[in-house]
C-alpha atoms as a PDB file:
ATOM      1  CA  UNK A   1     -25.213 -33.554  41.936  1.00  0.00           C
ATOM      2  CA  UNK A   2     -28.791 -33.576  43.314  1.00  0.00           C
ATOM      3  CA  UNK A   3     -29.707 -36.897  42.461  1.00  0.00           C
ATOM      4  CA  UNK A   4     -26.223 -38.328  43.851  1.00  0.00           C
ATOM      5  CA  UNK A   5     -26.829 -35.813  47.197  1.00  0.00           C
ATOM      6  CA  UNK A   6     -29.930 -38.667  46.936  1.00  0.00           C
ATOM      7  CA  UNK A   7     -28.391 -41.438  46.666  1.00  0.00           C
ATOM      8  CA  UNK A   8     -26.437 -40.497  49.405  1.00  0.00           C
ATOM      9  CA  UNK A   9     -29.981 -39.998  51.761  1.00  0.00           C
ATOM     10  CA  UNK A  10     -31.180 -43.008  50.449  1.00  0.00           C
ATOM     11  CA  UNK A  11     -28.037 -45.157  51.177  1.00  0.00           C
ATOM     12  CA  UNK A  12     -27.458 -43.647  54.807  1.00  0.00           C
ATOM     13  CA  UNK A  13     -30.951 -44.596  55.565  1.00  0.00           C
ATOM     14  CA  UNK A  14     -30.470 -47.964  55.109  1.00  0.00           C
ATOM     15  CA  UNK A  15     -27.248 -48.539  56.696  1.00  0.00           C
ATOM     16  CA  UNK A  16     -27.151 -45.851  58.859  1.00  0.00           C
ATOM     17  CA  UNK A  17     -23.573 -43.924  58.026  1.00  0.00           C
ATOM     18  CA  UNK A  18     -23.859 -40.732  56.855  1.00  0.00           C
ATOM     19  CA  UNK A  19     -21.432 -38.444  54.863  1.00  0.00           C
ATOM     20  CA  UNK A  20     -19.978 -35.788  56.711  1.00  0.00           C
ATOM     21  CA  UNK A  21     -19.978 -32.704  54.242  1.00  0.00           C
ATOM     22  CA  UNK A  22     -17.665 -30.543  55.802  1.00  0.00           C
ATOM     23  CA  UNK A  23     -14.874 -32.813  56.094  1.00  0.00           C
ATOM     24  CA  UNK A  24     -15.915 -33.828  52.190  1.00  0.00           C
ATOM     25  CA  UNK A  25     -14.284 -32.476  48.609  1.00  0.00           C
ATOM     26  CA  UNK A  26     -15.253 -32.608  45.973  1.00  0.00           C
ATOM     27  CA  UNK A  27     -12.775 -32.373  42.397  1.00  0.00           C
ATOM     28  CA  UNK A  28     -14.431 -32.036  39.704  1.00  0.00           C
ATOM     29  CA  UNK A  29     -12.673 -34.254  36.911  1.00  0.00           C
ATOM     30  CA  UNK A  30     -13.486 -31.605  33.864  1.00  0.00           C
ATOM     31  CA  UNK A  31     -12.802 -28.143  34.329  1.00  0.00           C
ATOM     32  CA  UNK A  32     -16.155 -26.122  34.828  1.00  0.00           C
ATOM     33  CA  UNK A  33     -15.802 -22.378  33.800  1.00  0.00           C
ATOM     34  CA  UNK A  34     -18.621 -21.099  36.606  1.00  0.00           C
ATOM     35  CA  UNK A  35     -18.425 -20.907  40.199  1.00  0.00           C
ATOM     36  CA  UNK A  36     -18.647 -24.569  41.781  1.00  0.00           C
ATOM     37  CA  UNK A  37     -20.497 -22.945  44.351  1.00  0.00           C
ATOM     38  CA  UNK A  38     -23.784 -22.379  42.272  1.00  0.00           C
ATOM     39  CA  UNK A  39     -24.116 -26.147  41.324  1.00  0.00           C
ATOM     40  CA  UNK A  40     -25.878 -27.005  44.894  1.00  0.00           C
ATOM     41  CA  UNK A  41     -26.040 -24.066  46.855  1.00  0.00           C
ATOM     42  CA  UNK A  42     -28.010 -25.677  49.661  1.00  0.00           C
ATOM     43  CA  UNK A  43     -24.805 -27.917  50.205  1.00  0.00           C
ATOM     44  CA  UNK A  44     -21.686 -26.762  51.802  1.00  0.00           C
ATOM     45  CA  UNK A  45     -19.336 -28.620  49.766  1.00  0.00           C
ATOM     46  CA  UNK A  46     -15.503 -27.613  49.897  1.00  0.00           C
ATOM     47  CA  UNK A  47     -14.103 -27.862  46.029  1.00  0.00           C
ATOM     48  CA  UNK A  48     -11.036 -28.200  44.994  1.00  0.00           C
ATOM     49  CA  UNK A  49      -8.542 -28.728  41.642  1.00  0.00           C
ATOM     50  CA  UNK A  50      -7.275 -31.442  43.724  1.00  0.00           C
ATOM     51  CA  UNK A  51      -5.359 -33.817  44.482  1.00  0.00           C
ATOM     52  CA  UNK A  52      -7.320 -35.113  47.032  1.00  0.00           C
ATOM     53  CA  UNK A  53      -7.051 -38.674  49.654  1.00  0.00           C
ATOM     54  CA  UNK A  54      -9.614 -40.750  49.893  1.00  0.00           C
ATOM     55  CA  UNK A  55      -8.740 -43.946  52.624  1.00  0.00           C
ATOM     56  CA  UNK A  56      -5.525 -43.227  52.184  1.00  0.00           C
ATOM     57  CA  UNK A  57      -5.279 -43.078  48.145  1.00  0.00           C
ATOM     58  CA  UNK A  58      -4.412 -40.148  46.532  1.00  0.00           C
ATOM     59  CA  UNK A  59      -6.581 -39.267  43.546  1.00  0.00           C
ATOM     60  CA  UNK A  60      -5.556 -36.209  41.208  1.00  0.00           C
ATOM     61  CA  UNK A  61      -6.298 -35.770  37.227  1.00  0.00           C
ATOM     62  CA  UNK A  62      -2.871 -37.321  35.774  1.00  0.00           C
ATOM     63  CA  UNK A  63      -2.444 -40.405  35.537  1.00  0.00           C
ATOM     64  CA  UNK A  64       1.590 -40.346  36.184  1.00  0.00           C
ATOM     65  CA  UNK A  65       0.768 -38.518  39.581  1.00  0.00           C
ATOM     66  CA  UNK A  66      -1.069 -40.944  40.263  1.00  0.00           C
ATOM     67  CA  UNK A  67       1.557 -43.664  40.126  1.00  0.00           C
ATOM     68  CA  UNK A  68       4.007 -41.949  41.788  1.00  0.00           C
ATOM     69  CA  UNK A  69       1.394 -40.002  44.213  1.00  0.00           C
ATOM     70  CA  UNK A  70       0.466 -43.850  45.272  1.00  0.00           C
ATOM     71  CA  UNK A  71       2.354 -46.873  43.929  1.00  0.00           C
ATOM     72  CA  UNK A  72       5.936 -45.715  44.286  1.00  0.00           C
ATOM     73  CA  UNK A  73       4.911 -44.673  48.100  1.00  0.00           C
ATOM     74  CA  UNK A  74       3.470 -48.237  48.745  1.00  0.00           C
ATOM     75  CA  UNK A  75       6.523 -49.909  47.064  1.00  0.00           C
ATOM     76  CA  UNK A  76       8.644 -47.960  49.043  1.00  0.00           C
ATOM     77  CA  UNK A  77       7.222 -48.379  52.678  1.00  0.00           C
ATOM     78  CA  UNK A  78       7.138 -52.524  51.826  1.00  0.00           C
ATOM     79  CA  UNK A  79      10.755 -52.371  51.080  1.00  0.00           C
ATOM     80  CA  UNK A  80      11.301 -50.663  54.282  1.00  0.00           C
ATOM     81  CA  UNK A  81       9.169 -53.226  56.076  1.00  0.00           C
ATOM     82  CA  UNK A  82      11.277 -55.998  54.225  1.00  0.00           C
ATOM     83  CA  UNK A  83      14.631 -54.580  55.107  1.00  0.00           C
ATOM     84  CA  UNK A  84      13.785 -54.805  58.492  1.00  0.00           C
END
C-alpha cells in the first residue's frame, strides 16, 4: 500500500490531480483476517467488502454480479434509448 500511496505522489506531481482520500475505498480483493485499519495508519482510507463504483462501473468480487451489476443495466438503458 505504501509504495502505491507513492505512486500516487509521484503521478499527481506530474499531472497535477490528486486523489481525494476521503471520498476513496478501498476493497480488498482477498479477505484479510486483521483490521484494514493497521495496514497504513497514517492514511484515512474508508474500506469496505464492497461492491464499490468506480466512473460509473460497479466492481464487486463475483464475477456474475458483475454482469448483471453492469452489463444487463447498460443493455437495458440502450434499449430504452432505442425504443424511443
Amino acid at each position: 500500500m505504501r509504495k502505491i500511496i507513492e505512486f500516487f505522489k509521484v503521478f499527481a506531481n506530474v499531472s497535477g490531480l490528486k486523489i481525494n482520500y476521503d471520498k476513496s475505498q478501498i476493497m480488498p480483493l482477498e479477505r484479510i483476517k486483521y483490521n484494514y485499519n493497521k495496514i497504513v495508519p497514517e492514511c484515512n482510507f474508508q474500506w469496505t467488502e464492497g461492491p464499490i463504483n468506480s466512473l460509473g462501473v460497479v466492481i464487486c468480487h463475483r464475477t456474475e454480479d458483475l454482469i448483471k451489476l453492469n452489463y444487463n443495466k447498460a443493455l437495458k438503458k440502450m434499449e430504452n434509448i432505442l425504443n424511443i
